[in-house]
N, C-alpha and C. Protein backbone atom coordinates (compact mmCIF):
# COMPACT_ATOMS: atom_id res chain seq x y z
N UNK A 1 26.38 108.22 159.15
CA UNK A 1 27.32 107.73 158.16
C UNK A 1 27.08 106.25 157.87
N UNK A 2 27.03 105.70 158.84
CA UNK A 2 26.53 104.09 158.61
C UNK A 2 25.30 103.90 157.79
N UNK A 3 24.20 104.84 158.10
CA UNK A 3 23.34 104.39 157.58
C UNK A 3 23.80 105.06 156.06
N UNK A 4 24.39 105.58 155.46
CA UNK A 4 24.25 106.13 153.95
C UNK A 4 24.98 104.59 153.74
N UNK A 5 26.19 104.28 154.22
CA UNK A 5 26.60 102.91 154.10
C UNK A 5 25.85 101.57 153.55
N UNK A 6 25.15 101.73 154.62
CA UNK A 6 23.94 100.22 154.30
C UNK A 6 23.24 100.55 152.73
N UNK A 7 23.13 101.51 152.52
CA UNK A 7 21.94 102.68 151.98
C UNK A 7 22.85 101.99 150.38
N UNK A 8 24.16 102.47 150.34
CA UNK A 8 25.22 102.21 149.50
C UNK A 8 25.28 101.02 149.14
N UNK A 9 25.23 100.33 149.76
CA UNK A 9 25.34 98.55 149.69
C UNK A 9 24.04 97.81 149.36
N UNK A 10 23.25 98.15 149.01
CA UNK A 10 21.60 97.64 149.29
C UNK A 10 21.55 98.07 147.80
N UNK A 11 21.96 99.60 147.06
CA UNK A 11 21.47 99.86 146.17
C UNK A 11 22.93 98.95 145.19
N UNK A 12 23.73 98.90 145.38
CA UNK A 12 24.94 97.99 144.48
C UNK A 12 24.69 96.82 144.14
N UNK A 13 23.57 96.08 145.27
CA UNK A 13 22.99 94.90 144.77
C UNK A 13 24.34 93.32 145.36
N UNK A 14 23.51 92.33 145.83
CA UNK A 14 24.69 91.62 145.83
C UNK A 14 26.16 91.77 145.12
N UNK A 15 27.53 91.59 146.11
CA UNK A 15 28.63 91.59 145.49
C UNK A 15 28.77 90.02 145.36
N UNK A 16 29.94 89.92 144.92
CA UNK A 16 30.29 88.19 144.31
C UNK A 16 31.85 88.41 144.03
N UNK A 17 32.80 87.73 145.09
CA UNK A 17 34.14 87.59 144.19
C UNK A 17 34.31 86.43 143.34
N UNK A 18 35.20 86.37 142.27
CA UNK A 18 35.51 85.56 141.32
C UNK A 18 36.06 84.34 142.09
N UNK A 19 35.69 82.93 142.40
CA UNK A 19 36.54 82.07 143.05
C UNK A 19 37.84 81.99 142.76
N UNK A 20 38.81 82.13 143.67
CA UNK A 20 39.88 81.79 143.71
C UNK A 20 40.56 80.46 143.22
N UNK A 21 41.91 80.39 142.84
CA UNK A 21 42.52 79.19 143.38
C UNK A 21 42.52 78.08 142.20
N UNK A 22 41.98 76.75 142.06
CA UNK A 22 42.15 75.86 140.64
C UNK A 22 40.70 76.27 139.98
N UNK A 23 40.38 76.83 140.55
CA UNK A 23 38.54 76.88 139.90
C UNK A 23 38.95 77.95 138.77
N UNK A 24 39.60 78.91 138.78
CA UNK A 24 40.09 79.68 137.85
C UNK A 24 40.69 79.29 136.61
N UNK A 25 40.73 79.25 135.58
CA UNK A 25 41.36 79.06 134.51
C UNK A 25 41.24 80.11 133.34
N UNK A 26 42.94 80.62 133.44
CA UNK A 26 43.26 81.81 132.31
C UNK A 26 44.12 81.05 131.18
N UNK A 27 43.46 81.01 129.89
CA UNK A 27 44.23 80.51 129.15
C UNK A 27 43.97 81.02 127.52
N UNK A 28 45.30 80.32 126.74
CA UNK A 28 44.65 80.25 125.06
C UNK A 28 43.34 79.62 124.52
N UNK A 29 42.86 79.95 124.16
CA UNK A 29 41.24 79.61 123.51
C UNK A 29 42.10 78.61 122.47
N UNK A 30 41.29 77.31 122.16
CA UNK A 30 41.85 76.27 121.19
C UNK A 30 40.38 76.27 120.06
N UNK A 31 40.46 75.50 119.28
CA UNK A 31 39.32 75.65 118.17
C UNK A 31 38.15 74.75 118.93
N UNK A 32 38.24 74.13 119.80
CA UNK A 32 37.24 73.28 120.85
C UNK A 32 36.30 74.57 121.20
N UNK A 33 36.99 74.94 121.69
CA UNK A 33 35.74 76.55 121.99
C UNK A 33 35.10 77.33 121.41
N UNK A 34 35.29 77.16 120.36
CA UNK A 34 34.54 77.62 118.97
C UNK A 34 33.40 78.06 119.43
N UNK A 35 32.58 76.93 119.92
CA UNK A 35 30.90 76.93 120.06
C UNK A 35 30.93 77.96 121.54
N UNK A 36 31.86 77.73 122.40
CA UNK A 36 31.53 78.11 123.48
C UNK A 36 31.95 79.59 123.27
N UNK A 37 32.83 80.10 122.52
CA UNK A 37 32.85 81.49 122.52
C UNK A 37 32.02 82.02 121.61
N UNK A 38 31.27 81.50 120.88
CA UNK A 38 29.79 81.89 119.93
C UNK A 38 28.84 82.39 120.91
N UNK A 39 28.34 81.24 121.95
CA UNK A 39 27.68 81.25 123.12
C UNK A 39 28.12 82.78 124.09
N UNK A 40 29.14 82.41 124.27
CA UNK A 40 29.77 83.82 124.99
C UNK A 40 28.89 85.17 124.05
N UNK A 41 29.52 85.05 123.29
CA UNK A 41 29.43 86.56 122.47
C UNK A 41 28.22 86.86 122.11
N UNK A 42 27.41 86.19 122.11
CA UNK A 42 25.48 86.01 121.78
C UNK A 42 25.14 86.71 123.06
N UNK A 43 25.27 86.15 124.44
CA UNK A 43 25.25 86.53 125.40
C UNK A 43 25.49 88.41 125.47
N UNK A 44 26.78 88.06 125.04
CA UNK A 44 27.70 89.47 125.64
C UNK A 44 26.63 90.86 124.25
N UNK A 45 25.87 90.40 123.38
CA UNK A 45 25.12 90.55 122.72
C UNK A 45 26.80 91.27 121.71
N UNK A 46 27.59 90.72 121.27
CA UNK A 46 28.82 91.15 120.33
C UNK A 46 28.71 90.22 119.55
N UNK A 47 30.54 90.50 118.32
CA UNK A 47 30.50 89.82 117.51
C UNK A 47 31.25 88.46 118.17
N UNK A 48 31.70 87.67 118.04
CA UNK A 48 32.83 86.41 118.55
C UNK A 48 34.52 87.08 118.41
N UNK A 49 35.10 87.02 119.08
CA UNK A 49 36.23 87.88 118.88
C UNK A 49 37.03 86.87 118.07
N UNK A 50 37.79 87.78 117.27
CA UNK A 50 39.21 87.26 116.17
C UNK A 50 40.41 86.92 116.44
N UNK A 51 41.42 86.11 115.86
CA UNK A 51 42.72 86.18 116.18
C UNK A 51 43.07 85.61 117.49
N UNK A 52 44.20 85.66 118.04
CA UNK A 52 44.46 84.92 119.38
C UNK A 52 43.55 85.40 120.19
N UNK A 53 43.33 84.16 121.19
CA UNK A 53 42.51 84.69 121.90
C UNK A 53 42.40 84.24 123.30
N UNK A 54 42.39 84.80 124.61
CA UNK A 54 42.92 84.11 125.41
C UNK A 54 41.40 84.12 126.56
N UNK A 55 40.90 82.93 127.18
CA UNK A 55 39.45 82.83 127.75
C UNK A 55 40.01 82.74 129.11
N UNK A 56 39.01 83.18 130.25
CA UNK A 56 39.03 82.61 131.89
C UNK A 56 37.58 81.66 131.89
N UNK A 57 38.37 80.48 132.29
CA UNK A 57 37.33 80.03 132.77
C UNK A 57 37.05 79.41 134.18
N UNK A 58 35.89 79.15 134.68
CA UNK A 58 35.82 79.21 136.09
C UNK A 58 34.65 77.53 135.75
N UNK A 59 35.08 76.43 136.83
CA UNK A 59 34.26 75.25 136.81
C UNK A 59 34.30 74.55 135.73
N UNK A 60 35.35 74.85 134.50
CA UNK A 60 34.98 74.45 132.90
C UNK A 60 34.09 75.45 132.30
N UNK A 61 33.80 76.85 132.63
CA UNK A 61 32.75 76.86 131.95
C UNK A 61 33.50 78.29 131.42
N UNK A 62 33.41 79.28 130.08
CA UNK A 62 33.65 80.41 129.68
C UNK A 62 33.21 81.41 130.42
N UNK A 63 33.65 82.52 131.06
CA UNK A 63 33.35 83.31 131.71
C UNK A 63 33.43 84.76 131.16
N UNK A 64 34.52 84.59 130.47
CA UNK A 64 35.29 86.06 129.71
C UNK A 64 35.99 85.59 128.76
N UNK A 65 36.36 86.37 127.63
CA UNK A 65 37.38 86.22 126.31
C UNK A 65 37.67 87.39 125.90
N UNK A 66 38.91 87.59 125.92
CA UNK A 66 39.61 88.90 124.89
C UNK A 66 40.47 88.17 123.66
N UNK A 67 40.50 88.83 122.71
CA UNK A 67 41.15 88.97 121.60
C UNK A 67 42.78 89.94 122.27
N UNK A 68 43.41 89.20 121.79
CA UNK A 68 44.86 89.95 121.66
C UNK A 68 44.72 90.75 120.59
N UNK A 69 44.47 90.36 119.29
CA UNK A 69 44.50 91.38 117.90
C UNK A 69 43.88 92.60 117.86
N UNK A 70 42.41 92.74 118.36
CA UNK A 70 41.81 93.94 118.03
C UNK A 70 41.02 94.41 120.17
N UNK A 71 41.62 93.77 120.97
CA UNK A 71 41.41 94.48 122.38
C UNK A 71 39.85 94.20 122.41
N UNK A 72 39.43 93.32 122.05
CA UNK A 72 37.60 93.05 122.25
C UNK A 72 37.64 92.52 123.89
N UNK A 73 36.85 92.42 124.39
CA UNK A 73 36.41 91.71 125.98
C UNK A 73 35.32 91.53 125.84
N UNK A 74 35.02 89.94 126.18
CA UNK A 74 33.22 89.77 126.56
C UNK A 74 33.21 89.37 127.66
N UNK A 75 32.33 89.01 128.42
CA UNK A 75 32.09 88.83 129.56
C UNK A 75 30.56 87.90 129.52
N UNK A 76 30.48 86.98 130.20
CA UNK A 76 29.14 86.53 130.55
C UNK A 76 28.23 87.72 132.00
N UNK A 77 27.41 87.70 130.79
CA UNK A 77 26.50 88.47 131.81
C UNK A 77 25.67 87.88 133.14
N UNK A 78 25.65 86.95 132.54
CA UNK A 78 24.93 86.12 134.24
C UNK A 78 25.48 85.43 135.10
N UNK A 79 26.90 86.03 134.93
CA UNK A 79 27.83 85.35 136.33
C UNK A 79 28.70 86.68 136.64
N UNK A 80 29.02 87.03 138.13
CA UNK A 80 29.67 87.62 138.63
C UNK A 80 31.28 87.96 137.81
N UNK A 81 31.29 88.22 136.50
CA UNK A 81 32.47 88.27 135.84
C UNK A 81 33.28 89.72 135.72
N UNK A 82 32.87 90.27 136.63
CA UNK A 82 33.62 92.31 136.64
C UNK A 82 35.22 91.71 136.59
N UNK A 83 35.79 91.13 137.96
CA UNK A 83 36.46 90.88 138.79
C UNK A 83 37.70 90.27 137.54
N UNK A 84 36.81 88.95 137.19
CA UNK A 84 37.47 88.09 136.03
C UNK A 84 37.85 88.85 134.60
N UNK A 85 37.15 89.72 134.24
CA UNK A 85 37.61 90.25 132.97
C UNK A 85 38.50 91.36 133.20
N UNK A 86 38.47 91.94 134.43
CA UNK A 86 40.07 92.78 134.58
C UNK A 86 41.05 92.28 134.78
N UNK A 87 40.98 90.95 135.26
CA UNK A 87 42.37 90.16 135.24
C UNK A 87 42.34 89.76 134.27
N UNK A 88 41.86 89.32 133.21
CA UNK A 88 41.88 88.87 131.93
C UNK A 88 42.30 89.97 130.81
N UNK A 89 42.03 90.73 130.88
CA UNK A 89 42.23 92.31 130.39
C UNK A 89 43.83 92.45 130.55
N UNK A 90 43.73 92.58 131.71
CA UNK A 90 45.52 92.75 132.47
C UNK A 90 46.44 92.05 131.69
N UNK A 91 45.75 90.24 131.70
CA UNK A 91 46.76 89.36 131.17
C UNK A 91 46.84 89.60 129.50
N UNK A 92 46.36 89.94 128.93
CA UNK A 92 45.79 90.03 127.66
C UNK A 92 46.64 91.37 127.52
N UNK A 93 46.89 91.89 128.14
CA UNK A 93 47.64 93.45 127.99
C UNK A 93 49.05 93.01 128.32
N UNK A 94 49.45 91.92 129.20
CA UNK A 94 51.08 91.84 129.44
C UNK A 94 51.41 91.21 128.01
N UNK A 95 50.69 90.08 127.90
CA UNK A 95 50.72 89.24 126.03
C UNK A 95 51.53 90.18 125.08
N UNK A 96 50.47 91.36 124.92
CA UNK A 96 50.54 92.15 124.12
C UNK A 96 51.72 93.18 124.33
N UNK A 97 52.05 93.19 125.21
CA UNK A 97 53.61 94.04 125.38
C UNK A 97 55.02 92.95 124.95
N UNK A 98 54.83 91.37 125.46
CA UNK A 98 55.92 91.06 125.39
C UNK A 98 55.57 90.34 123.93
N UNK A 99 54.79 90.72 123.27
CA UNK A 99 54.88 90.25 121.64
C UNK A 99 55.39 91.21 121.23
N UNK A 100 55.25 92.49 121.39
CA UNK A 100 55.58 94.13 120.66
C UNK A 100 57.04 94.02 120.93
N UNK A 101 57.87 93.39 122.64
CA UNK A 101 59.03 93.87 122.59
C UNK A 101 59.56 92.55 121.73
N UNK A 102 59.25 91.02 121.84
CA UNK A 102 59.46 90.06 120.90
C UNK A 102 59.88 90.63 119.47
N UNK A 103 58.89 91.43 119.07
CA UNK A 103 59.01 91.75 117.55
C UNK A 103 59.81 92.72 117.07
N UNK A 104 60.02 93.64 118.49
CA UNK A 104 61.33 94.68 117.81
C UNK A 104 62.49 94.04 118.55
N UNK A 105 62.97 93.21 119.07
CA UNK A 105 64.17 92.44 118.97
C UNK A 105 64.37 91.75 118.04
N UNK A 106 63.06 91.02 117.28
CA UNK A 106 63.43 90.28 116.52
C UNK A 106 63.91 91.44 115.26
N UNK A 107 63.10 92.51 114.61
CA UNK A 107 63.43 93.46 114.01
C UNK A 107 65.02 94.01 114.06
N UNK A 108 65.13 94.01 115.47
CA UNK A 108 66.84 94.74 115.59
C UNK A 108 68.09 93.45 115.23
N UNK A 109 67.51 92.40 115.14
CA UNK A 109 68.26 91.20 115.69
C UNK A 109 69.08 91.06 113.38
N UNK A 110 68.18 91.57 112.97
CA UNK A 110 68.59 91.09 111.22
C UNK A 110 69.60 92.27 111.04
N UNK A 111 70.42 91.18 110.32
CA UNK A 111 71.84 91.97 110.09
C UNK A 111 71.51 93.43 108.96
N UNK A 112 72.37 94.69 109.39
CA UNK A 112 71.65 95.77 108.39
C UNK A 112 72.20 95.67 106.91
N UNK A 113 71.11 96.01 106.09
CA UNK A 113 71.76 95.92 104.31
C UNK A 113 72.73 96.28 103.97
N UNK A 114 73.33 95.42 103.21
CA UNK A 114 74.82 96.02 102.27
C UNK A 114 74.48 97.03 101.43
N UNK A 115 75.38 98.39 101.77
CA UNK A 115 75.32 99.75 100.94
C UNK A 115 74.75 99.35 99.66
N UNK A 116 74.14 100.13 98.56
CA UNK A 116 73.73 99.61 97.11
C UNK A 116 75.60 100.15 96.77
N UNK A 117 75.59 99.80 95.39
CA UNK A 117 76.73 100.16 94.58
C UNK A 117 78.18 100.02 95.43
N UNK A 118 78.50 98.93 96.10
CA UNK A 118 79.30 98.85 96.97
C UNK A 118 80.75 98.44 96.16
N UNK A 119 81.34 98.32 96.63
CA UNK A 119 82.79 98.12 95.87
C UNK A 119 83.10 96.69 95.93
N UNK A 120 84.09 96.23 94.48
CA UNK A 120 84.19 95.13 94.56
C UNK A 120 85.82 94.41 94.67
């Protein structure tokens, strides 16, 4: 059993966790990143994702980017980024719930129309 183990681990190829701790950074993408999520997405061989958009980055540097609007994910391919784009994914998925419930409160929140032909 051990040895199918090793056997298992040898063929997966180095693992790599995502550094922990301040080295991490999950955030809104600002228009500064422009170039760097071009870079990303060339890489990720995609288009540049649209609309809000929220990046992890690790050292200063882009690692991953999703789009809130249309659910895109890139990932840099030459850094250990599996780890980072499911938490990015995740966060990018809570966004997207508390905008949906945002918008039907705000929806329920407007007073309902006065009957047509109402009395005077």
């Amino acid at each position: 059993m051990r040895r199918i183990t090793n056997i298992l681990k040898q063929l997966a190829g180095p693992t790599h966790s995502v550094p922990g701790g301040p080295h991490v950074t999950i955030r809104h993408a600002v228009a500064a990143d422009a170039d760097a999520l071009a870079v990303l997405a060339e890489l990720d061989d995609s288009d540049p994702p649209r609309g809000a958009i929220i990046v992890a980055e690790v050292g200063g540097e882009l690692w991953a980017a999703a789009s809130l609007d249309d659910t895109r994910l890139l990932t840099h391919p030459f850094r250990p980024s599996g780890e980072l784009a499911y938490r990015l994914n995740d966060r990018a998925r809570e966004l997207r719930r508390a905008e949906r419930r945002r918008s039907r409160r705000a929806a329920s929140a407007w007073p309902a129309a006065a009957p047509h032909g109402g009395s005077r």
